[in-house]
Protein backbone atom coordinates (compact mmCIF):
# COMPACT_ATOMS: atom_id res chain seq x y z
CA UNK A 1 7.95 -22.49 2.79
CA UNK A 2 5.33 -19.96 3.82
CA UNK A 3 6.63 -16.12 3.93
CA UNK A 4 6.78 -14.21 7.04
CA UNK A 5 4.43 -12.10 6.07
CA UNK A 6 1.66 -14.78 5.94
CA UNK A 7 3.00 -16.43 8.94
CA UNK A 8 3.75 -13.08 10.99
CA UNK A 9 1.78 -10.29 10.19
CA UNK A 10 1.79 -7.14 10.96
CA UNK A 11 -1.27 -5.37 13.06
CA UNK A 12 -2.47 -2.50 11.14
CA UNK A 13 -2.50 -0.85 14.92
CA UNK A 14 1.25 -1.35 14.88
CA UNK A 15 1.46 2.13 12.98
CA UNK A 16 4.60 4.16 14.25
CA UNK A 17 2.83 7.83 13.50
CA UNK A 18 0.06 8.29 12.43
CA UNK A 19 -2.51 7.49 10.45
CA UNK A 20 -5.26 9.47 7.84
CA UNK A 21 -8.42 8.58 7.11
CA UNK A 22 -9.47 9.81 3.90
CA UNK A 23 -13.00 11.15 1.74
CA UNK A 24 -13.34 12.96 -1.46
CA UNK A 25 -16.47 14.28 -2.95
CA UNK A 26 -16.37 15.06 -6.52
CA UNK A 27 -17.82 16.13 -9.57
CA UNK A 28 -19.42 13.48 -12.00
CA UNK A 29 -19.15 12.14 -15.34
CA UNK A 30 -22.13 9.29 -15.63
CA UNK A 31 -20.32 7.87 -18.12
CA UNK A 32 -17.23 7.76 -16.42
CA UNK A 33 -17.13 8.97 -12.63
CA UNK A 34 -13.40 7.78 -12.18
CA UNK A 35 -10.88 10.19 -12.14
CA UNK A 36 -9.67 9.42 -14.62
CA UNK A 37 -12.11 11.26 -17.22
CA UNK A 38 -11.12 14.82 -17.83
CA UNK A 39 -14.47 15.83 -17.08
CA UNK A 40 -14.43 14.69 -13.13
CA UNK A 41 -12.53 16.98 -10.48
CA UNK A 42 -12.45 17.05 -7.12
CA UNK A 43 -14.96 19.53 -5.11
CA UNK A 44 -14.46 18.44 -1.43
CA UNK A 45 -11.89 16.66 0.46
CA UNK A 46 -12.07 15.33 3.94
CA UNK A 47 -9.74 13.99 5.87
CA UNK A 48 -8.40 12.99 9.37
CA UNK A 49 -5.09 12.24 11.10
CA UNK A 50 -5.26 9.74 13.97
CA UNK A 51 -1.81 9.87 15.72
CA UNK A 52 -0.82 7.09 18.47
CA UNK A 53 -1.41 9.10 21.35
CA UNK A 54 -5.14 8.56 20.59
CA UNK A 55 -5.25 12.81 18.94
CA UNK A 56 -7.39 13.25 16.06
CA UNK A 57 -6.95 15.97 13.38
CA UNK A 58 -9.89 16.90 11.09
CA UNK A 59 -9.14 18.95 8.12
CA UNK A 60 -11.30 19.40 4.80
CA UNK A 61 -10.51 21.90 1.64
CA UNK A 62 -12.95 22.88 -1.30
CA UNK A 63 -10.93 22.84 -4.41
CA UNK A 64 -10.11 21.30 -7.29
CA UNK A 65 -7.38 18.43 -7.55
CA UNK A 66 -4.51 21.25 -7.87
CA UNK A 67 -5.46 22.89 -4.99
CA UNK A 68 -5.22 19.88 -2.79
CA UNK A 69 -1.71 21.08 -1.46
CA UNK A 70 -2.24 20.21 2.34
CA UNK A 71 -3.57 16.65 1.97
CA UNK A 72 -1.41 15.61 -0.50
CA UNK A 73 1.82 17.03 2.53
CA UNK A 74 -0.29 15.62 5.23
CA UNK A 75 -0.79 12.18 2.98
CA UNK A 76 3.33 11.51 2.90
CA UNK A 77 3.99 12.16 6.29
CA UNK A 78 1.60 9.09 7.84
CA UNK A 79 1.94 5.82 8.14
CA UNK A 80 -0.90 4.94 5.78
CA UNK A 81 -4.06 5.85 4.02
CA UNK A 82 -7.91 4.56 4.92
CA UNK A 83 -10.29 4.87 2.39
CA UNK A 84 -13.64 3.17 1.62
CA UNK A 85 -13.09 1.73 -1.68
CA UNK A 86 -10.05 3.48 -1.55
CA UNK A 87 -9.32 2.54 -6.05
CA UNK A 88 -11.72 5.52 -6.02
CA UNK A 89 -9.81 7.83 -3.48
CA UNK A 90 -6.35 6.58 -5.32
CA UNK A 91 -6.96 7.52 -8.20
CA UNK A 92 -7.46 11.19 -7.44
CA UNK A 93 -4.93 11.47 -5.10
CA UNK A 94 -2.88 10.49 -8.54
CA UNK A 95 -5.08 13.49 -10.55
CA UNK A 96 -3.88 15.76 -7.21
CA UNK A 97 -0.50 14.83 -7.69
CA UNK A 98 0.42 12.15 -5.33
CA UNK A 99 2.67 9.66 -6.71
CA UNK A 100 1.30 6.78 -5.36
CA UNK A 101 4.29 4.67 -5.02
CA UNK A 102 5.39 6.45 -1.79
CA UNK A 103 1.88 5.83 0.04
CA UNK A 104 0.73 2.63 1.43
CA UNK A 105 -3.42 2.63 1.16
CA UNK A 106 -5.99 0.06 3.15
CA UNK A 107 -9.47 0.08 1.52
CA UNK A 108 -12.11 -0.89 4.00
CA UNK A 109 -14.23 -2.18 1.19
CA UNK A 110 -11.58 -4.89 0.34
CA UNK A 111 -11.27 -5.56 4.21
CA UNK A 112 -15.53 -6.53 3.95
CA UNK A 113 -15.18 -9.03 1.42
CA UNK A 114 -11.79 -10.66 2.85
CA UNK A 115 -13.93 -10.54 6.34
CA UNK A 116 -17.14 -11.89 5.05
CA UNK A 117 -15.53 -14.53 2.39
CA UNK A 118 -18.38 -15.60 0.03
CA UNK A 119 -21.43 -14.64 2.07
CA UNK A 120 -23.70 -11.76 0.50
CA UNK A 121 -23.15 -8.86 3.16
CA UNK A 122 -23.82 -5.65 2.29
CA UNK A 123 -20.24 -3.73 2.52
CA UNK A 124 -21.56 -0.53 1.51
CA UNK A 125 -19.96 2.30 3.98
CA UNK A 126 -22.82 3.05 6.27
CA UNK A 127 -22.90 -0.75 6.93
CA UNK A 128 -19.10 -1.41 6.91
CA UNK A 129 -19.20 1.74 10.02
């Protein structure tokens, strides 16, 4: 028997809130830009809440990971998270603080390659926008 949730699913425009749309910029490690080297922190992030009624929200904070206070209150009370290869985003919301279990995150990136199957797009942000 197939699940419901192959046979019905739900529209990712279905959102009861609100959703944010999520960026960071950070420092680098070329060895090991993820977040999770103790080296790599995060400099900028930028963010946006679309709500339902069509209102947008921009916000942005230059800080580290610990200073990240707002986003990480403004990332529990949407629906869910966009990012752009959104491993990347998810793992320093975790260095911020977020536990990610609470959070539900799409990644555009993985949307591209279910989208395109096994042709050779390129899925790189400017091109996914």
């Amino acid at each position: 028997m197939i699940p419901a949730f192959v046979t019905t699913p739900q529209i990712y425009t279905d959102y009861k809130n609100a959703y944010l749309v999520l960026d960071f910029e950070t420092t680098r490690d070329e060895y090991n830009p993820a977040a999770t080297s103790p080296i790599t922190d995060v400099v900028l992030a930028c963010w946006s809440i679309h709500y339902k009624d069509g209102t947008v929200v921009r916000n942005h904070f230059f800080g580290t990971a610990l200073e990240q206070t707002q986003l990480l209150d403004d990332c529990l009370t949407v629906d869910f998270i966009v990012a752009h290869n959104a491993k990347f985003e998810a793992g320093y919301l975790k260095k911020c603080g977020l536990d990610l279990r609470k959070v539900l995150i799409y990644c555009t990136m993985l949307g591209e390659w279910v989208r395109y199957g096994n042709l050779k797009v390129d899925k790189s942000l400017n091109a996914t926008a």
